[in-house]
PDB file of N, CA and C in Angstrom:
ATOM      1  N   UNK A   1     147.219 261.761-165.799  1.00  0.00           N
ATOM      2  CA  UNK A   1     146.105 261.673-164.878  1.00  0.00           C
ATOM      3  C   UNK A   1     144.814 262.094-165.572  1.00  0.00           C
ATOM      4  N   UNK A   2     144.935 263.340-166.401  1.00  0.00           N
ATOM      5  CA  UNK A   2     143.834 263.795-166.980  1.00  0.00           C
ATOM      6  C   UNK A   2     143.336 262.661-167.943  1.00  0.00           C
ATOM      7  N   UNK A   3     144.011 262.058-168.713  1.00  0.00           N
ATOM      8  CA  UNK A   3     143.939 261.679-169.792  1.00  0.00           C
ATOM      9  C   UNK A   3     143.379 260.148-169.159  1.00  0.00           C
ATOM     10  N   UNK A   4     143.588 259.435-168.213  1.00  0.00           N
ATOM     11  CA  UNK A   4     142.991 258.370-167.680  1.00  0.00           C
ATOM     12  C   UNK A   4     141.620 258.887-167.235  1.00  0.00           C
ATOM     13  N   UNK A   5     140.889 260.072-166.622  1.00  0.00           N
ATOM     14  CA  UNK A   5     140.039 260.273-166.490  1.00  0.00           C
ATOM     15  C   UNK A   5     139.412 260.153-167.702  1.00  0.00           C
ATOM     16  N   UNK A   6     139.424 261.052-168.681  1.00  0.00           N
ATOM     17  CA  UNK A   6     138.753 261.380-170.048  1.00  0.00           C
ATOM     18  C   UNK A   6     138.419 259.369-170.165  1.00  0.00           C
ATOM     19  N   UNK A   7     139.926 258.552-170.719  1.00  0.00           N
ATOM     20  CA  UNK A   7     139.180 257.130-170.596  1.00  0.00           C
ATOM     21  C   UNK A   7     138.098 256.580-170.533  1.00  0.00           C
ATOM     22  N   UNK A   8     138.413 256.613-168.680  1.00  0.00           N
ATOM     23  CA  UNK A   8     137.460 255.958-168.166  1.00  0.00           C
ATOM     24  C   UNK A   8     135.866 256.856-167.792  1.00  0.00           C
ATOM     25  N   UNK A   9     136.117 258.061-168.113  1.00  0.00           N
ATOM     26  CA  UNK A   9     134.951 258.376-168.538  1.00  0.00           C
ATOM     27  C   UNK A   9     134.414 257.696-170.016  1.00  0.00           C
ATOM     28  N   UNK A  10     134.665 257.809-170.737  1.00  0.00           N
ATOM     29  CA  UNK A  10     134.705 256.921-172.475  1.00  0.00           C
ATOM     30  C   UNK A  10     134.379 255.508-172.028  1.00  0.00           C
ATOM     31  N   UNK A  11     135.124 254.830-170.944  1.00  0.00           N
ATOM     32  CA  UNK A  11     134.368 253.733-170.761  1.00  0.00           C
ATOM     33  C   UNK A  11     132.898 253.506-170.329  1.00  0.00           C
ATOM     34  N   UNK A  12     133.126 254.203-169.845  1.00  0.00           N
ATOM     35  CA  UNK A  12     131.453 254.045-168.543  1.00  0.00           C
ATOM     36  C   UNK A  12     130.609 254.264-169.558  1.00  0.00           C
ATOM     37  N   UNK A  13     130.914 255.423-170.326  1.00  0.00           N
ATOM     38  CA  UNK A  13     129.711 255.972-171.190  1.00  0.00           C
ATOM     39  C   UNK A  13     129.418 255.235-172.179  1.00  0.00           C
ATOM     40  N   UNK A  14     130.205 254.763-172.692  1.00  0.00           N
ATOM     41  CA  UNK A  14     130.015 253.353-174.018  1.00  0.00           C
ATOM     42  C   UNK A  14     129.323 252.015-172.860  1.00  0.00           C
ATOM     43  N   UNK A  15     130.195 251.574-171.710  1.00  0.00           N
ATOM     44  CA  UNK A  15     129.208 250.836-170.941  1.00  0.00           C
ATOM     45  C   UNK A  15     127.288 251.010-170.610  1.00  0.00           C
ATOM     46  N   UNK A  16     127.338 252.403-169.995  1.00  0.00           N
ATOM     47  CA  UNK A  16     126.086 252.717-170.229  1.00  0.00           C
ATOM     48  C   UNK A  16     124.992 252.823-171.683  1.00  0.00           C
ATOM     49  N   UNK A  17     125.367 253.027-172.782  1.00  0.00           N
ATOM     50  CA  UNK A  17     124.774 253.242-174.224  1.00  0.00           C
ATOM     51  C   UNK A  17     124.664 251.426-174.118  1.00  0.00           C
ATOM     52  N   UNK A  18     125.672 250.622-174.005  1.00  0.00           N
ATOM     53  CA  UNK A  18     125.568 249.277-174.524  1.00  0.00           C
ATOM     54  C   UNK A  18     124.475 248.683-173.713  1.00  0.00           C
ATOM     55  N   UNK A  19     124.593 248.634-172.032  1.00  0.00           N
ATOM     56  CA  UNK A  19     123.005 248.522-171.483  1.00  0.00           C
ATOM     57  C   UNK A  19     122.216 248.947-171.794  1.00  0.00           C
ATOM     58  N   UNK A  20     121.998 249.648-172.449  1.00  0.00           N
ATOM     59  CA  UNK A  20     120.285 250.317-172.933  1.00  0.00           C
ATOM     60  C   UNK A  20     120.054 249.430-174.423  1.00  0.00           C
ATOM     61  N   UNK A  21     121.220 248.709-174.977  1.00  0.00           N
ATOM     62  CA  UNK A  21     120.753 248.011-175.855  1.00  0.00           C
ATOM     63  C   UNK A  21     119.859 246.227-175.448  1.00  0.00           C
ATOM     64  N   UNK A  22     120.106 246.134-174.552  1.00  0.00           N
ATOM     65  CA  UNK A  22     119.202 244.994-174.290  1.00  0.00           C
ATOM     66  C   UNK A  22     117.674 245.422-173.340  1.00  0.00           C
ATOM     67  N   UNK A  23     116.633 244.529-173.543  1.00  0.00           N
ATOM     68  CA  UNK A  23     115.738 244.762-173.045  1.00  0.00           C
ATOM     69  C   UNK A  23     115.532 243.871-171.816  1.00  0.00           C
ATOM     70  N   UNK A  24     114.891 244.503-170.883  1.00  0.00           N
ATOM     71  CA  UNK A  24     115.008 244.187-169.572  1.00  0.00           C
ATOM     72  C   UNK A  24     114.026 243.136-169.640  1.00  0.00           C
ATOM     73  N   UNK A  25     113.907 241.594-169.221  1.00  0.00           N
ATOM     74  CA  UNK A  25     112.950 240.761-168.824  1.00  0.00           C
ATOM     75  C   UNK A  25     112.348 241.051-167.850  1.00  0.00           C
ATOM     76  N   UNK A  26     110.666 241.048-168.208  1.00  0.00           N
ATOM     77  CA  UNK A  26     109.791 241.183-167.521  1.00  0.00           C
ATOM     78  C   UNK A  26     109.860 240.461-166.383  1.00  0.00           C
ATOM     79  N   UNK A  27     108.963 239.969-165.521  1.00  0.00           N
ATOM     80  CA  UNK A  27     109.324 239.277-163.999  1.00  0.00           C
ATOM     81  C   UNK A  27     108.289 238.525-164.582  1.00  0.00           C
ATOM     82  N   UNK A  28     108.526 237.346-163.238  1.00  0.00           N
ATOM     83  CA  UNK A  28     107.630 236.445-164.178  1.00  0.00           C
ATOM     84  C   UNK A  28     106.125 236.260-163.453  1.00  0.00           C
ATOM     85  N   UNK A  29     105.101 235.937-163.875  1.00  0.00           N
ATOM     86  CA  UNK A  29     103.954 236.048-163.340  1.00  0.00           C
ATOM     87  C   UNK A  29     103.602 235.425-161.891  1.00  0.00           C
ATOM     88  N   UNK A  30     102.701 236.167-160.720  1.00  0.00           N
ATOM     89  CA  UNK A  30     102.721 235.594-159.535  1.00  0.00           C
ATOM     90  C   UNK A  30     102.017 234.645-160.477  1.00  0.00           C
ATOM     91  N   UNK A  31     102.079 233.353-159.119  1.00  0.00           N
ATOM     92  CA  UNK A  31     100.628 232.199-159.225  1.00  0.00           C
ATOM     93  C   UNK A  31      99.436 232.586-159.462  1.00  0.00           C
ATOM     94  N   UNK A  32      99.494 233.242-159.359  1.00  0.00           N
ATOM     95  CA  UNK A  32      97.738 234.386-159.187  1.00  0.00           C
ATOM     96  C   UNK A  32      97.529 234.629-160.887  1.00  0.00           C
ATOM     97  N   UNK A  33      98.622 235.427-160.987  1.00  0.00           N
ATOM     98  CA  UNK A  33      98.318 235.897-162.308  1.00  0.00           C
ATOM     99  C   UNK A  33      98.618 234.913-163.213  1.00  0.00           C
ATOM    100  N   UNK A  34      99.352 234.173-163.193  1.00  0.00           N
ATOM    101  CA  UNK A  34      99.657 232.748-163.934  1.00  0.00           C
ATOM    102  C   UNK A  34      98.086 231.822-164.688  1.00  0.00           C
ATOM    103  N   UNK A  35      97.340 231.802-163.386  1.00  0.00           N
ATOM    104  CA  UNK A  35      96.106 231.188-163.532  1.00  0.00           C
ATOM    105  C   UNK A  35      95.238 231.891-164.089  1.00  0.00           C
ATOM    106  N   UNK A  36      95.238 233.161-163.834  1.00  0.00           N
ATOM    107  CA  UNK A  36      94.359 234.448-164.594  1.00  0.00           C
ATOM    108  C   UNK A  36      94.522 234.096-166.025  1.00  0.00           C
ATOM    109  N   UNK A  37      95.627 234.253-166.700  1.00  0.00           N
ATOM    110  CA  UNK A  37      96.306 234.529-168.000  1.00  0.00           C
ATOM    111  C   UNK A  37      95.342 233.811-168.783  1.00  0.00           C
ATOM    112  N   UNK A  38      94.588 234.161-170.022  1.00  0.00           N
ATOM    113  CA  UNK A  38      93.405 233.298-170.435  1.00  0.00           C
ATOM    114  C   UNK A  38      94.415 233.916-172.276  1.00  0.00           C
ATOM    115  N   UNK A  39      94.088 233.334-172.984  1.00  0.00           N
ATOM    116  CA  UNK A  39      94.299 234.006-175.137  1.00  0.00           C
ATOM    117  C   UNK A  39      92.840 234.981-175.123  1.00  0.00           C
ATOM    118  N   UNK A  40      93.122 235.941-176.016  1.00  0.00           N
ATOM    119  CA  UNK A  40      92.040 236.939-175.839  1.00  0.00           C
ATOM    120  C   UNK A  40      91.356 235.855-177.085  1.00  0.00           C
ATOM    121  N   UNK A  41      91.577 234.948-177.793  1.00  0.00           N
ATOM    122  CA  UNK A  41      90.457 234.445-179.148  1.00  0.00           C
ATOM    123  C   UNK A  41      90.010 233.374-178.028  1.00  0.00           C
ATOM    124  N   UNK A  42      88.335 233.213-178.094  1.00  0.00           N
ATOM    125  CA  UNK A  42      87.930 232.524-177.097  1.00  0.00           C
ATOM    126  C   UNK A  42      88.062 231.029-178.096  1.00  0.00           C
ATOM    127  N   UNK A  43      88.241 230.471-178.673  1.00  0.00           N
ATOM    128  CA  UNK A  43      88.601 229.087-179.092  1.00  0.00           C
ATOM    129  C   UNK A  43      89.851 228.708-178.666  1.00  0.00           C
ATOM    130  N   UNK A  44      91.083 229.969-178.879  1.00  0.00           N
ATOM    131  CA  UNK A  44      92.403 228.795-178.462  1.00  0.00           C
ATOM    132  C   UNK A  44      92.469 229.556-176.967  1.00  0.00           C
ATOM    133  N   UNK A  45      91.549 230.285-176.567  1.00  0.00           N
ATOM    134  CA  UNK A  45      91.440 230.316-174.922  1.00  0.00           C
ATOM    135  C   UNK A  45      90.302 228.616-174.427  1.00  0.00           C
ATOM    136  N   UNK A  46      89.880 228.171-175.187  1.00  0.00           N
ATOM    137  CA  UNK A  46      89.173 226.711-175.039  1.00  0.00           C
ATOM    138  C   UNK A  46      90.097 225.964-174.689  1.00  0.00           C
ATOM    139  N   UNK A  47      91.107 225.973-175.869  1.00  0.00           N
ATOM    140  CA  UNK A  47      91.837 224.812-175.985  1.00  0.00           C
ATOM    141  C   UNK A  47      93.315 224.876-175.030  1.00  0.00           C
ATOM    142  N   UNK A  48      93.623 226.197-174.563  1.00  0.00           N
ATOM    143  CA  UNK A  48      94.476 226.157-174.064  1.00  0.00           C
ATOM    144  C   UNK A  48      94.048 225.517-172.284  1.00  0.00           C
ATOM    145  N   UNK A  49      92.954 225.989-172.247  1.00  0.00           N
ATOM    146  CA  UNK A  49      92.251 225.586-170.767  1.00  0.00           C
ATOM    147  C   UNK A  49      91.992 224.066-170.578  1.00  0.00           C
ATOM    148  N   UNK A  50      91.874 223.340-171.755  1.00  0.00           N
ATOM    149  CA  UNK A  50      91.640 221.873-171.803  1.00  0.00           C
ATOM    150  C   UNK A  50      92.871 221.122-171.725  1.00  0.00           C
ATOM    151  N   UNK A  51      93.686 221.727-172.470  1.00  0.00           N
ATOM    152  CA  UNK A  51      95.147 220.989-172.620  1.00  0.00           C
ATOM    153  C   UNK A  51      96.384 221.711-172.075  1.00  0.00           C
ATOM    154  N   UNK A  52      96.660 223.060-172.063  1.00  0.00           N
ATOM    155  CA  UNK A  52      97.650 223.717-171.909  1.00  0.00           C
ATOM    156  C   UNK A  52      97.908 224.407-170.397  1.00  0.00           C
ATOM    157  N   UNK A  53      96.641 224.426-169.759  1.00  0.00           N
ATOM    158  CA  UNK A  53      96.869 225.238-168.714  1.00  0.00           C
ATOM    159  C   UNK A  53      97.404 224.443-167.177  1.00  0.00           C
ATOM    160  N   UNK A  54      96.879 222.856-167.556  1.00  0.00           N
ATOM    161  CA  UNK A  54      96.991 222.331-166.211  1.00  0.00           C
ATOM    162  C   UNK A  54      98.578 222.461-165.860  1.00  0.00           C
ATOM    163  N   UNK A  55      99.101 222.855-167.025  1.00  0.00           N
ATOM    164  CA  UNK A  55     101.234 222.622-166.470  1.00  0.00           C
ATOM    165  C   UNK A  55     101.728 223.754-166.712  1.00  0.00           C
ATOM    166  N   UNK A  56     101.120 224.658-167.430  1.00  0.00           N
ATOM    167  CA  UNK A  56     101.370 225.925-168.271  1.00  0.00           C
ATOM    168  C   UNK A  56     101.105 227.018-167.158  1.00  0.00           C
ATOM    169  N   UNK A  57     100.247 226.430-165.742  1.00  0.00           N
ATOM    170  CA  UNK A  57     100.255 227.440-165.537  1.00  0.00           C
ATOM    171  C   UNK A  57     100.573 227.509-163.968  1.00  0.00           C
ATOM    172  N   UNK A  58     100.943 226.477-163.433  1.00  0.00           N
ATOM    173  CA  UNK A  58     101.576 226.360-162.017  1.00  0.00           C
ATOM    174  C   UNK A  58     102.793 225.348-161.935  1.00  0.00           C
ATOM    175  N   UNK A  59     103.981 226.284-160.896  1.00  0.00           N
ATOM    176  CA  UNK A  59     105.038 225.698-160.791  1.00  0.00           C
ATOM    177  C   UNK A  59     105.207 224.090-159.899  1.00  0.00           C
ATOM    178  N   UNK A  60     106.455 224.064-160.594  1.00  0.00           N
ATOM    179  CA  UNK A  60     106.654 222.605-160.251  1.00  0.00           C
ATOM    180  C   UNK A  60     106.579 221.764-161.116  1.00  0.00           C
ATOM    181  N   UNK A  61     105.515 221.962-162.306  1.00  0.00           N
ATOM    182  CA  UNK A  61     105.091 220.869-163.219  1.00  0.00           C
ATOM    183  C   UNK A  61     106.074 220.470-163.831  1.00  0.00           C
ATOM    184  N   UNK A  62     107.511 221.333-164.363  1.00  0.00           N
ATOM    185  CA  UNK A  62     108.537 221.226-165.203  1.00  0.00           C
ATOM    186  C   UNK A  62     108.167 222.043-166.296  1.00  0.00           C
ATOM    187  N   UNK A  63     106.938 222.726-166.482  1.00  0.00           N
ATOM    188  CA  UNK A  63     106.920 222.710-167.864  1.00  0.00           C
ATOM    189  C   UNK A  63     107.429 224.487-167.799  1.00  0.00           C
ATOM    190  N   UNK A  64     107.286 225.198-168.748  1.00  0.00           N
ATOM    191  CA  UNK A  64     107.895 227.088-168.572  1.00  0.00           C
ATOM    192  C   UNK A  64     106.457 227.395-168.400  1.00  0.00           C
ATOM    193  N   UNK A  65     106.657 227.901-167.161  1.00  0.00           N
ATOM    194  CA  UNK A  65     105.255 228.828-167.059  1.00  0.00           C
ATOM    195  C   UNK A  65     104.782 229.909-168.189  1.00  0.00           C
ATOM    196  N   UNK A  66     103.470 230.139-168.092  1.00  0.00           N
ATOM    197  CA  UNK A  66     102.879 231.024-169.161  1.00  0.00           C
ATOM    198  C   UNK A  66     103.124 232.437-168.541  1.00  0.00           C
ATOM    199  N   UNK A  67     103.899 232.949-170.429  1.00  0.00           N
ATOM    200  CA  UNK A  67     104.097 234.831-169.994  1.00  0.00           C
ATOM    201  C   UNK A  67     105.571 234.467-169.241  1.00  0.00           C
ATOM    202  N   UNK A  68     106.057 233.405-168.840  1.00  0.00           N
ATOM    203  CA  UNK A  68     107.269 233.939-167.927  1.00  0.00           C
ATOM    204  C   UNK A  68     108.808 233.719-168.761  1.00  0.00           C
ATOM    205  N   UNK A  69     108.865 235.088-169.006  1.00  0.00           N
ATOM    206  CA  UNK A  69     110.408 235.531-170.418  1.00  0.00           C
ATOM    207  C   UNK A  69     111.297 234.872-169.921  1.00  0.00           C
ATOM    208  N   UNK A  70     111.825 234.830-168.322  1.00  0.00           N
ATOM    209  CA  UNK A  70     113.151 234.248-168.514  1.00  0.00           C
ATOM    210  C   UNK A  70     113.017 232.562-169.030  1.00  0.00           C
ATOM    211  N   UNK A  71     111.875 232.235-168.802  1.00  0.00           N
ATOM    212  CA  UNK A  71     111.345 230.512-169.263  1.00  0.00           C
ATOM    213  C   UNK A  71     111.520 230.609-170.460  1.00  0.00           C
ATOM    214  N   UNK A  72     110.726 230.867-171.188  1.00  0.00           N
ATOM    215  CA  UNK A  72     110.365 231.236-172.835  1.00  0.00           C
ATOM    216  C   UNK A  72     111.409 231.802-173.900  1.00  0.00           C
ATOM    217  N   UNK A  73     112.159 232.828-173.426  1.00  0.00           N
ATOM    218  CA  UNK A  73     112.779 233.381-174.121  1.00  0.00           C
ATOM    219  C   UNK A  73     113.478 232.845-174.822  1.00  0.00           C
ATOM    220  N   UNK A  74     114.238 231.934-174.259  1.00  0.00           N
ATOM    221  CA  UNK A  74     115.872 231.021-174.759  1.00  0.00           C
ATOM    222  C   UNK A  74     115.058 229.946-175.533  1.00  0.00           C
ATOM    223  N   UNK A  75     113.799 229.471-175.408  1.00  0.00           N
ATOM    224  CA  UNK A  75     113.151 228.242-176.290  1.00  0.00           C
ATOM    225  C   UNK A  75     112.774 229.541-177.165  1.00  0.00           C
ATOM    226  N   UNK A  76     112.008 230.662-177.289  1.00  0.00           N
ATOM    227  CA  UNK A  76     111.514 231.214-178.282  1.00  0.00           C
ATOM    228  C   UNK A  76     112.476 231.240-179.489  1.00  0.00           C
ATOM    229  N   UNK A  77     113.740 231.442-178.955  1.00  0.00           N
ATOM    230  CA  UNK A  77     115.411 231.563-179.714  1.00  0.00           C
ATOM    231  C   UNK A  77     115.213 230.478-181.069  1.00  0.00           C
ATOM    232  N   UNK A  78     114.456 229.230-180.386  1.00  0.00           N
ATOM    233  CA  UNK A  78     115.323 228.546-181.328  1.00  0.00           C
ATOM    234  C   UNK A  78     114.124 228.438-182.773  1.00  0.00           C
ATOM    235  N   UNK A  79     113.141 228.951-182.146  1.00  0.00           N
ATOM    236  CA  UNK A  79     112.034 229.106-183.857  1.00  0.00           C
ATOM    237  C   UNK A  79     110.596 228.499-183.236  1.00  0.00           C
ATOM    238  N   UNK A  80     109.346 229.207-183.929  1.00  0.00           N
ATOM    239  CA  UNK A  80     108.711 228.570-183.632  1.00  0.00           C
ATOM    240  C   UNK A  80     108.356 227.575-184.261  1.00  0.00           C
ATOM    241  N   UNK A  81     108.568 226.599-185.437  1.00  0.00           N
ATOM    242  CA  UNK A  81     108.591 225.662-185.866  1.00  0.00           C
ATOM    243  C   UNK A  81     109.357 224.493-184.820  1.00  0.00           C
ATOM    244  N   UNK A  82     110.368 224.899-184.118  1.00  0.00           N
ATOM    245  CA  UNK A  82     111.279 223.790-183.277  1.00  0.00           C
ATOM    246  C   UNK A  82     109.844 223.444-182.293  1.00  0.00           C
ATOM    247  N   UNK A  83     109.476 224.472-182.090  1.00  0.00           N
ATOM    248  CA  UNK A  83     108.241 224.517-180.381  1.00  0.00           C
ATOM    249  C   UNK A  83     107.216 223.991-181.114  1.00  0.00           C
ATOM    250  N   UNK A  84     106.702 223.793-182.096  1.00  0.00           N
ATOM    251  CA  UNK A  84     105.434 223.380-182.570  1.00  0.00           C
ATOM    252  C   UNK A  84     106.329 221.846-182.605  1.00  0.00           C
ATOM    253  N   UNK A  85     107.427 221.388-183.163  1.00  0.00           N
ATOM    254  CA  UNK A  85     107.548 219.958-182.824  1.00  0.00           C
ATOM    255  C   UNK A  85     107.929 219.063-181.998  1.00  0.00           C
ATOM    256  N   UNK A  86     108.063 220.137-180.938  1.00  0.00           N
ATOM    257  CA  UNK A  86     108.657 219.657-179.619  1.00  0.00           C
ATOM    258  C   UNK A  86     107.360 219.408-179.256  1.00  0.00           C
ATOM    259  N   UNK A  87     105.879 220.127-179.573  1.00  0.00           N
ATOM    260  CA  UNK A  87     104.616 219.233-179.019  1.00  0.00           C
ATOM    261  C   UNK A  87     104.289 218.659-179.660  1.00  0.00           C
ATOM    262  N   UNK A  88     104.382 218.402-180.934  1.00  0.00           N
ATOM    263  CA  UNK A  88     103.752 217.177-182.039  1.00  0.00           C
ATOM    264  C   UNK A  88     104.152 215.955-181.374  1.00  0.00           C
ATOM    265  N   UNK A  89     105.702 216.174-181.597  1.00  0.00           N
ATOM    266  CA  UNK A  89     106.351 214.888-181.209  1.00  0.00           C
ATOM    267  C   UNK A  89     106.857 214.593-179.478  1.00  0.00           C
ATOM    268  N   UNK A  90     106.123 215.451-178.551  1.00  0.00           N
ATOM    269  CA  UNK A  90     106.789 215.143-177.200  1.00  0.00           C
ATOM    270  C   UNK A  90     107.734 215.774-176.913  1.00  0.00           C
ATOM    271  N   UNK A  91     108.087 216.418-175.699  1.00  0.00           N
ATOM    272  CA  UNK A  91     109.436 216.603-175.356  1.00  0.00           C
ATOM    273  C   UNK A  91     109.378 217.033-174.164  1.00  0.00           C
ATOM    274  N   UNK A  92     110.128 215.786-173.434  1.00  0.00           N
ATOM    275  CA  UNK A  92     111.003 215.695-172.326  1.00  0.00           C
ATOM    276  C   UNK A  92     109.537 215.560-171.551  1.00  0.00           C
ATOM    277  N   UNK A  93     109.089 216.475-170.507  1.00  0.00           N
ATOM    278  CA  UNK A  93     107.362 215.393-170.111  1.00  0.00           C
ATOM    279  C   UNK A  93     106.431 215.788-170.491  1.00  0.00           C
ATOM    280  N   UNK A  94     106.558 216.449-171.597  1.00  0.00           N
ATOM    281  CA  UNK A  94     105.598 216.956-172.337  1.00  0.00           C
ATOM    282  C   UNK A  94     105.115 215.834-172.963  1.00  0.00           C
ATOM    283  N   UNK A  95     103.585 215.138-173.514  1.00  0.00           N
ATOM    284  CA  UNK A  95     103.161 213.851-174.252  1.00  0.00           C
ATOM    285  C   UNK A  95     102.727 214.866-175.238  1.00  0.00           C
ATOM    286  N   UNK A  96     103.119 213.631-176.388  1.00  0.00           N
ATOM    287  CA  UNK A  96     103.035 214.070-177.839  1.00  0.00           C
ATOM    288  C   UNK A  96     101.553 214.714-177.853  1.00  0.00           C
ATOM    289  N   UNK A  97     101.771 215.997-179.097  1.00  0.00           N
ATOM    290  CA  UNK A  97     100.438 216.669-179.362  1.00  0.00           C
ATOM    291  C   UNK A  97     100.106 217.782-177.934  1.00  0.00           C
ATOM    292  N   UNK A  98     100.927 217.290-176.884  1.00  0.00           N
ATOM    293  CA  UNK A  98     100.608 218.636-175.777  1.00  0.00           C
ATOM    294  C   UNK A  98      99.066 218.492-174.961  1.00  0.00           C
ATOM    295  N   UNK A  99      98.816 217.178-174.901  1.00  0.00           N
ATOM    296  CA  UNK A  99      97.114 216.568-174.816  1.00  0.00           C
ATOM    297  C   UNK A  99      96.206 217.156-175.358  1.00  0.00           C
ATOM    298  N   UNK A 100      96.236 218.084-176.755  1.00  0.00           N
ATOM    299  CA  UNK A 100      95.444 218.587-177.307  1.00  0.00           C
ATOM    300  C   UNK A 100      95.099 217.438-178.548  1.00  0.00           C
ATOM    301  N   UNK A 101      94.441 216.513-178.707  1.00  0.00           N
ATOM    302  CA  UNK A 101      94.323 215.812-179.666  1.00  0.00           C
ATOM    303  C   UNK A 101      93.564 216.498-181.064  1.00  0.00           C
ATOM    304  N   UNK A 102      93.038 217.464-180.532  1.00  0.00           N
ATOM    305  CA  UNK A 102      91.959 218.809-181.547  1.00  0.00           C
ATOM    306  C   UNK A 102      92.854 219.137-182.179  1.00  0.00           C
ATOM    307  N   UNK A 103      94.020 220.062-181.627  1.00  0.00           N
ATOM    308  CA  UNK A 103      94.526 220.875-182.142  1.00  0.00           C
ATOM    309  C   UNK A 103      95.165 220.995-183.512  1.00  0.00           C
ATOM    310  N   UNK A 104      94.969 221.779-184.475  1.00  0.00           N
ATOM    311  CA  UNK A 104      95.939 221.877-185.942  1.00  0.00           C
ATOM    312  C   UNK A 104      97.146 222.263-185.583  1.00  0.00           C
ATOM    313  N   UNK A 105      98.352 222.234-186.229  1.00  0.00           N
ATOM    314  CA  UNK A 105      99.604 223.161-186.326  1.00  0.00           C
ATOM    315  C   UNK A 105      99.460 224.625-186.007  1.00  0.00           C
ATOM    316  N   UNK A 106      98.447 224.983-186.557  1.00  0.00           N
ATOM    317  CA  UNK A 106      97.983 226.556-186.179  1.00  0.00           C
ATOM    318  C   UNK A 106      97.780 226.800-184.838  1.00  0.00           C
ATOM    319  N   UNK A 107      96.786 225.665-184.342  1.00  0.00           N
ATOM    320  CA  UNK A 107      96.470 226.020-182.980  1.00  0.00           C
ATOM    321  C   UNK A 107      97.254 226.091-182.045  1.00  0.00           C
ATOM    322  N   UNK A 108      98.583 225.230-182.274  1.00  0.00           N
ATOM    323  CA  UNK A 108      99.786 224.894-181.719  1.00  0.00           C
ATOM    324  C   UNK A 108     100.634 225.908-181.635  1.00  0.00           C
ATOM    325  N   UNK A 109     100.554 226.789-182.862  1.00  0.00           N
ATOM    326  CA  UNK A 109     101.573 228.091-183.117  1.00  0.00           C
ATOM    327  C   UNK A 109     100.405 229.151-182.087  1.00  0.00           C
ATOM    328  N   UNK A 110      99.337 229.458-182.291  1.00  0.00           N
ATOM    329  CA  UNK A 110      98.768 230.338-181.499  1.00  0.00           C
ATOM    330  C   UNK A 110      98.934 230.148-180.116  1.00  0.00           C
ATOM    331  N   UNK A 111      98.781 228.472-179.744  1.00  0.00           N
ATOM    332  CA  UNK A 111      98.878 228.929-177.936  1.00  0.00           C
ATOM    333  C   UNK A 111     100.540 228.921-177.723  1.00  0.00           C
ATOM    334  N   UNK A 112     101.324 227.964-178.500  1.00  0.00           N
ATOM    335  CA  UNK A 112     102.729 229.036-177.641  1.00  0.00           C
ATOM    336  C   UNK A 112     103.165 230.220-178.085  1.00  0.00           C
ATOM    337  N   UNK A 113     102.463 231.191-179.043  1.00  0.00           N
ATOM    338  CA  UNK A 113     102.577 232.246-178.817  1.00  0.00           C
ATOM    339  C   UNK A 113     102.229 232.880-177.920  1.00  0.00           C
ATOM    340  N   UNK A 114     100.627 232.315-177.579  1.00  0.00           N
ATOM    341  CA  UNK A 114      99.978 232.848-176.129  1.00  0.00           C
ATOM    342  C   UNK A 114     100.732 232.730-175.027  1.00  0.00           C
ATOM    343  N   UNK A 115     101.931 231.561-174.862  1.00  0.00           N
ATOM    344  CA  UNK A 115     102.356 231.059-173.154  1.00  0.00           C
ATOM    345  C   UNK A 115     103.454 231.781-173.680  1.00  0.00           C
ATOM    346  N   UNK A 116     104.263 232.201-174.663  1.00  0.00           N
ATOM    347  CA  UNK A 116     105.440 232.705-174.492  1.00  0.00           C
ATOM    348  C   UNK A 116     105.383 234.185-174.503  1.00  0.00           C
ATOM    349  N   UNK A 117     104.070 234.724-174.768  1.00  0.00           N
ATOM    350  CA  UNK A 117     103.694 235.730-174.958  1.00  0.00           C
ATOM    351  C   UNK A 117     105.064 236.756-176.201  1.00  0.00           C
ATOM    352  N   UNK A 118     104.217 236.623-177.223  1.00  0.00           N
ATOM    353  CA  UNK A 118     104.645 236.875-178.575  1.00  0.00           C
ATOM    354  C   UNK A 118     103.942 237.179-179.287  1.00  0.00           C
ATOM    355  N   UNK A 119     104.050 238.512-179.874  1.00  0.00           N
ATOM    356  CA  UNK A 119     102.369 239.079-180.260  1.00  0.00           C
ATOM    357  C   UNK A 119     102.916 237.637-181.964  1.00  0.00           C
ATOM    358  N   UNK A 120     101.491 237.402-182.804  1.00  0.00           N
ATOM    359  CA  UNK A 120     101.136 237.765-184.108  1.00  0.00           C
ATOM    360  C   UNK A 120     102.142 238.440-184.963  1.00  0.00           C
ATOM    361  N   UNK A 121     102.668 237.588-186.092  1.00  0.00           N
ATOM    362  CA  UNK A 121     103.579 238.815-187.118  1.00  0.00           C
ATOM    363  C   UNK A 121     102.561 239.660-187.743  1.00  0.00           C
ATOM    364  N   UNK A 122     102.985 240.562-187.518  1.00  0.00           N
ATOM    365  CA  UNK A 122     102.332 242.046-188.951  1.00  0.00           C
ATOM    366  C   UNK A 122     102.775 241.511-189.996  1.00  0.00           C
ATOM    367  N   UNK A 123     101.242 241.145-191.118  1.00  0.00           N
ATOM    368  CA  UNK A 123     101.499 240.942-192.007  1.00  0.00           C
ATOM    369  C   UNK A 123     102.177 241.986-193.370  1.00  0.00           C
TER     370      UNK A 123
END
């Protein structure tokens, strides 16, 4: 009897340590704040407002709302090189280039860093 206690104490407690290893997803932005959400560099805050925001930033459109982790997260997974060619080349109702016809590769890596919210690597 004792010895099943001790256990399942040993369980719980390794259960509890292993939850604290994942990080909790943020919630995802009201509508309100969705539309708020601007890039603090006022150029790819330009460009995201011209091209990125009309789907980026209210539901329904299909596209992952901006800032919202459980959207973002699982695409962030797969690289940001995959996400920069999923807008070069289109994907799914996204039109090629992301209607930014301006935009460089760079600009492309800065605003879905901005919508997936992902700081900048430390160089």
């Amino acid at each position: 009897m004792v010895q099943g206690r001790i256990l399942g104490g040993v369980l719980i407690g390794g259960a509890l340590l292993l939850s604290g290893c994942s990080k909790p997803v943020p919630p995802a932005p009201t509508p309100q704040e969705a539309l708020a959400l601007r890039p603090a560099d006022p150029r790819i805050a330009s460009l995201y407002e011209s091209a990125c925001k009309a789907c980026h930033s209210v539901a329904g459109t299909g596209a992952p709302l901006v800032h919202d982790h459980a959207a973002w997260d699982p695409r962030w997974k797969q690289g940001l090189p995959m996400l920069v060619d999923h807008v070069l080349q289109g994907y799914r109702g996204m039109p090629a280039g992301g209607q930014c016809l301006t935009c460089s590769p760079q600009d492309h890596q800065a605003l879905i860093r901005f919508m997936a919210d992902q700081p900048e690597p430390k160089p």
